[in-house]
N, C-alpha and C. Protein backbone atom coordinates (compact mmCIF):
# COMPACT_ATOMS: atom_id res chain seq x y z
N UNK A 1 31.26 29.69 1.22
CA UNK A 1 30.99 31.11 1.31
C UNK A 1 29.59 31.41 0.78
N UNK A 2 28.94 32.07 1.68
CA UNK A 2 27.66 31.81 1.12
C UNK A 2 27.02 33.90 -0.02
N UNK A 3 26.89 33.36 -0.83
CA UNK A 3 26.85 34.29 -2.23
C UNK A 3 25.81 36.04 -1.22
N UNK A 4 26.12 36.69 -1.90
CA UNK A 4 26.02 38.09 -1.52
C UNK A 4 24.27 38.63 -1.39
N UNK A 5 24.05 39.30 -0.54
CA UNK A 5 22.26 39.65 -0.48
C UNK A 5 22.30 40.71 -1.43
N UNK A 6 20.78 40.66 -2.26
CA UNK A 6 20.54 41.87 -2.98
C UNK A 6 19.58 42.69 -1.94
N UNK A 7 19.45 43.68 -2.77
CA UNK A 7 18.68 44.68 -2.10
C UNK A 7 17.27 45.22 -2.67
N UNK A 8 16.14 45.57 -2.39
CA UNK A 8 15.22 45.42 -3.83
C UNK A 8 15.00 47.22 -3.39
N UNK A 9 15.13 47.90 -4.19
CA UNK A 9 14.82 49.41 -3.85
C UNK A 9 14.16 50.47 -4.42
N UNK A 10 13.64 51.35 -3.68
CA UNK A 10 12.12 52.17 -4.59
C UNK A 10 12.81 53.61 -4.45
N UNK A 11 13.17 54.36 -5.03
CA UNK A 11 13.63 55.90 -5.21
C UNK A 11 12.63 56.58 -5.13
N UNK A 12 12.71 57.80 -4.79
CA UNK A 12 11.69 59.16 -5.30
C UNK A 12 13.02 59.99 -6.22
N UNK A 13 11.85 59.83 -6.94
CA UNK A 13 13.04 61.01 -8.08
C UNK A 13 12.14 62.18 -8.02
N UNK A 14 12.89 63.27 -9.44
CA UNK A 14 12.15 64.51 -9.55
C UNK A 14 11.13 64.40 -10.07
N UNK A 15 10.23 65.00 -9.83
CA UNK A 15 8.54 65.86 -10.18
C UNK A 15 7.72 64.09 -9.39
N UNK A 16 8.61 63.37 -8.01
CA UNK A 16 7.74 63.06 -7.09
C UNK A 16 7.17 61.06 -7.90
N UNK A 17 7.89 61.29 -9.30
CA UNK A 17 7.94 59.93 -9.83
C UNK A 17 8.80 58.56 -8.94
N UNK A 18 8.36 57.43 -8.73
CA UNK A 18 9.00 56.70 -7.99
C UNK A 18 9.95 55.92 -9.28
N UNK A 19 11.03 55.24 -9.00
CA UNK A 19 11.85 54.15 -9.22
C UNK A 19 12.25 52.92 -8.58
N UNK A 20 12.17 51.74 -9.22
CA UNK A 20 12.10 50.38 -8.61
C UNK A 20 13.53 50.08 -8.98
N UNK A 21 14.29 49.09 -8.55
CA UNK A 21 15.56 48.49 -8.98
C UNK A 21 16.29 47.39 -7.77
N UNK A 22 16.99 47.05 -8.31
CA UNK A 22 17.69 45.56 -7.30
C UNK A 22 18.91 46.14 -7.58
N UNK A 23 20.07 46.09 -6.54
CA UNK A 23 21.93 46.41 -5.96
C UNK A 23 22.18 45.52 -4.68
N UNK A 24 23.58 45.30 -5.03
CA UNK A 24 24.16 44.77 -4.01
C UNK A 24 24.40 45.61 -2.93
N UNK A 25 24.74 47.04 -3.65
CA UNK A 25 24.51 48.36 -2.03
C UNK A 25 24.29 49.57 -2.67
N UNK A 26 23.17 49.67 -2.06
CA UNK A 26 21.51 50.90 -2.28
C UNK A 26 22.36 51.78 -2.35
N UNK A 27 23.17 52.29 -1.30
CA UNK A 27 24.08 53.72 -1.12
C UNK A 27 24.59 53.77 -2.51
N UNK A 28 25.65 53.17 -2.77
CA UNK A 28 26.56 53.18 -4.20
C UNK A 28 25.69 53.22 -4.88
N UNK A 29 24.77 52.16 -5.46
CA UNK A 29 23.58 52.53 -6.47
C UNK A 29 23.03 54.01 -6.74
N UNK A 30 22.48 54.22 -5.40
CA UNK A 30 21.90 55.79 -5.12
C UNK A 30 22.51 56.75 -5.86
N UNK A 31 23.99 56.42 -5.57
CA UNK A 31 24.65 58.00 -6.01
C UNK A 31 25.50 57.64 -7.41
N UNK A 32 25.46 55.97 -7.88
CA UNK A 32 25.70 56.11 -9.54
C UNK A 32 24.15 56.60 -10.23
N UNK A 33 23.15 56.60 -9.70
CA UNK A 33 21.60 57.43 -10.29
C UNK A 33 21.67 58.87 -10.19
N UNK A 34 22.26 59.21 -9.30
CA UNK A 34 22.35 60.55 -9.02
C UNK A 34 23.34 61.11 -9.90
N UNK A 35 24.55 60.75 -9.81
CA UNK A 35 25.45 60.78 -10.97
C UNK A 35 25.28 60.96 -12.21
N UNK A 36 24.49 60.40 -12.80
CA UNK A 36 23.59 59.90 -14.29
C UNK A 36 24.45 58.87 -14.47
N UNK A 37 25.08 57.69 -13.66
CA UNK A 37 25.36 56.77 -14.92
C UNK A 37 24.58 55.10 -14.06
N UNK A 38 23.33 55.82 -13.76
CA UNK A 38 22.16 54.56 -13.58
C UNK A 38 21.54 54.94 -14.88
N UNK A 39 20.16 54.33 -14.49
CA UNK A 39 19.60 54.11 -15.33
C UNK A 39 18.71 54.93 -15.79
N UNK A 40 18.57 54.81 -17.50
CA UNK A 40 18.02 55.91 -18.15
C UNK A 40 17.07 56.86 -17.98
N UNK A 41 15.92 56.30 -16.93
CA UNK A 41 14.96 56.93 -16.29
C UNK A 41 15.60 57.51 -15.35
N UNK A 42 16.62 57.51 -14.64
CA UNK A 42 16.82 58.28 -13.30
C UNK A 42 18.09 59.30 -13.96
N UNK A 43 18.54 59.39 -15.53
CA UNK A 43 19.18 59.73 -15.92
C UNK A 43 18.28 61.31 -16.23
N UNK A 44 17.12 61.45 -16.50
CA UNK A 44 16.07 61.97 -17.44
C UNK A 44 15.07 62.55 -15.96
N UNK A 45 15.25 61.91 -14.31
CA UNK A 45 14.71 62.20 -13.53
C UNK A 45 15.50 61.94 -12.52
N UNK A 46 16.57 62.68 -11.78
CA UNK A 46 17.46 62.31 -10.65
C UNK A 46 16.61 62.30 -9.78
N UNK A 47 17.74 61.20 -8.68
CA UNK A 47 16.97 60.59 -7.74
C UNK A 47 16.71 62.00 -6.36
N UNK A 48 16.29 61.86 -5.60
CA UNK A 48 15.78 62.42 -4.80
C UNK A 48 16.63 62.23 -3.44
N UNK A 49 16.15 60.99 -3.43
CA UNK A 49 16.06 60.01 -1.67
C UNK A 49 15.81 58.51 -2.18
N UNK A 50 16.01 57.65 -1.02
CA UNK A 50 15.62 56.58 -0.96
C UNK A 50 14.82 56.19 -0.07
N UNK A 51 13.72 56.03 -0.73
CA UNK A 51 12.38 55.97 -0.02
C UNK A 51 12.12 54.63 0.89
N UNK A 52 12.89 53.61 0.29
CA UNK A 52 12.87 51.81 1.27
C UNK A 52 13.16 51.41 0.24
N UNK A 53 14.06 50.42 1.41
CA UNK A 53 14.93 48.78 0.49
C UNK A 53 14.36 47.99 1.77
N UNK A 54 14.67 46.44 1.15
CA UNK A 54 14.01 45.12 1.73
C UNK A 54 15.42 44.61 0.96
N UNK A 55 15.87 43.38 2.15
CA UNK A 55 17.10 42.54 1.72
C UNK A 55 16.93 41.50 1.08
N UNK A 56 17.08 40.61 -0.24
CA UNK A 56 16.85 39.62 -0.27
C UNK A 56 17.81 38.39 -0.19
N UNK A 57 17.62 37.30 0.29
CA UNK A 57 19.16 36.06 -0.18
C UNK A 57 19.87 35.85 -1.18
N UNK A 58 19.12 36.48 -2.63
CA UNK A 58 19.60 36.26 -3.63
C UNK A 58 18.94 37.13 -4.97
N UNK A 59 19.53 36.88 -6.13
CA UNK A 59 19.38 37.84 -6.91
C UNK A 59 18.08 37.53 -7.66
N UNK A 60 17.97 36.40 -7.44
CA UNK A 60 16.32 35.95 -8.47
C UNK A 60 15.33 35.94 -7.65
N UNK A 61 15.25 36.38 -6.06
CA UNK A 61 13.99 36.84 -5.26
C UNK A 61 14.15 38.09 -5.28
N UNK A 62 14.97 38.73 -5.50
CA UNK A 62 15.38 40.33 -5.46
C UNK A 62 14.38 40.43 -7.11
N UNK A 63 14.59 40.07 -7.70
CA UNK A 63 14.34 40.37 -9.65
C UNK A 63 12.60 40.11 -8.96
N UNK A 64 12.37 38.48 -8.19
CA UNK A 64 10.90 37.91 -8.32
C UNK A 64 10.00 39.52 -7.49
N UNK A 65 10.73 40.17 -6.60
CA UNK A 65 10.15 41.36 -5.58
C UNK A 65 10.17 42.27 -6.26
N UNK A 66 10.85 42.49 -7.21
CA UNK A 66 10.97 43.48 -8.11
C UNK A 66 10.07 43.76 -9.17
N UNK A 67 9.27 43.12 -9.92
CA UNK A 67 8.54 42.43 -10.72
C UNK A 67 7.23 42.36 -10.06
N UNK A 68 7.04 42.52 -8.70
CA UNK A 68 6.17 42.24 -7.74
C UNK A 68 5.15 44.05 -7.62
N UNK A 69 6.60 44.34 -7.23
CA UNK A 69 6.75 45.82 -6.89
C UNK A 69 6.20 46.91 -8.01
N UNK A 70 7.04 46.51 -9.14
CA UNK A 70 6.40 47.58 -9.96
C UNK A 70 5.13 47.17 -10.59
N UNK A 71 4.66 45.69 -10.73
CA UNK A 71 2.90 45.75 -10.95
C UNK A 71 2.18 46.59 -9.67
N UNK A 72 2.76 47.40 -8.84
CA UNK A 72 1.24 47.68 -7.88
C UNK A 72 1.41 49.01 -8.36
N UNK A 73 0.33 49.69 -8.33
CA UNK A 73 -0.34 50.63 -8.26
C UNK A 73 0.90 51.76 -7.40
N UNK A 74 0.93 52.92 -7.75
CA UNK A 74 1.84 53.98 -6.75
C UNK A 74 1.55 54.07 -5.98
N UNK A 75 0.22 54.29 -5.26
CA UNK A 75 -0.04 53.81 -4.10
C UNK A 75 0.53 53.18 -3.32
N UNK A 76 0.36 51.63 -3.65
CA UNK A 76 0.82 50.58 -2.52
C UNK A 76 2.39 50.35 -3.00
N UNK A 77 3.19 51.66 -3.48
CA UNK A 77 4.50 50.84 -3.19
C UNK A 77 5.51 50.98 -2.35
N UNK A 78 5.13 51.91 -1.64
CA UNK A 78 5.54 52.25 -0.08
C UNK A 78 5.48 51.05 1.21
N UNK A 79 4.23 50.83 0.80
CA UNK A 79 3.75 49.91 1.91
C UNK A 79 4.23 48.67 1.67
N UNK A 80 4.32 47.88 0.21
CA UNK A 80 5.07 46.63 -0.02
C UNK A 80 5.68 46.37 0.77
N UNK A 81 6.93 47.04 1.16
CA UNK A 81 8.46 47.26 1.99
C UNK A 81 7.77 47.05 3.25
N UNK A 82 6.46 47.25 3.94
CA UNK A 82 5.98 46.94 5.31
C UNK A 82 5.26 46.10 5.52
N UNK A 83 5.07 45.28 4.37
CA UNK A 83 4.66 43.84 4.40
C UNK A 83 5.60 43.02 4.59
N UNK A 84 5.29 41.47 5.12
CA UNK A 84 6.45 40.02 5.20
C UNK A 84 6.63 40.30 3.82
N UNK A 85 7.86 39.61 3.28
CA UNK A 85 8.43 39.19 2.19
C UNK A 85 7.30 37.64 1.94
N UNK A 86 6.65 37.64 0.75
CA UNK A 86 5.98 35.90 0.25
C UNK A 86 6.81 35.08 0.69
N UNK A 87 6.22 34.33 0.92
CA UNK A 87 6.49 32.79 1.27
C UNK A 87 7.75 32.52 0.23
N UNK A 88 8.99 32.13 0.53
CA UNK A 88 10.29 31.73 0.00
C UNK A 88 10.83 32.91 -0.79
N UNK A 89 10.24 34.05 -0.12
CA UNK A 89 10.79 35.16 -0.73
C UNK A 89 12.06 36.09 0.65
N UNK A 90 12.89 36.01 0.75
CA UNK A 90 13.63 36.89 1.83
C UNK A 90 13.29 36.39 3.56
């Protein structure tokens, strides 16, 4: 059985701040953030929308994209998601 895809995902929350994070499913995630029982930043800034997810094979290229993602600039983190995934990444 081959193990479950993560998801690597960027939110718009309130006052237009983005959020990065990895789930097994964006939807459910989405609305435990919305809920308040994500995470402390989206607790302090509910989510909005979901701005793009990218699938990965596994949970430590999901964490490596993740890690990827939030070093860029706000700018380019839209566009990440419309780039290939790196080499042995997804």
């Amino acid at each position: 059985m081959n193990p479950p895809s993560y998801w690597l995902y960027l939110l718009e929350c309130e006052g237009g701040v983005y959020y990065a994070g990895i789930a097994l499913d964006v939807e459910q995630r989405f609305y435990r953030h919305l809920f308040g029982v994500g995470a402390k930043f989206t607790r302090a800034r509910p989510p909005v929308r979901v701005v793009a997810a990218r699938e990965y094979p596994n949970k430590s290229q999901a964490l490596r994209a993740e890690l990827q993602l939030k070093a860029l600039p706000r700018s380019a983190k839209v566009a990440f998601f419309s780039l290939p995934p790196a080499v042995g990444q997804g």
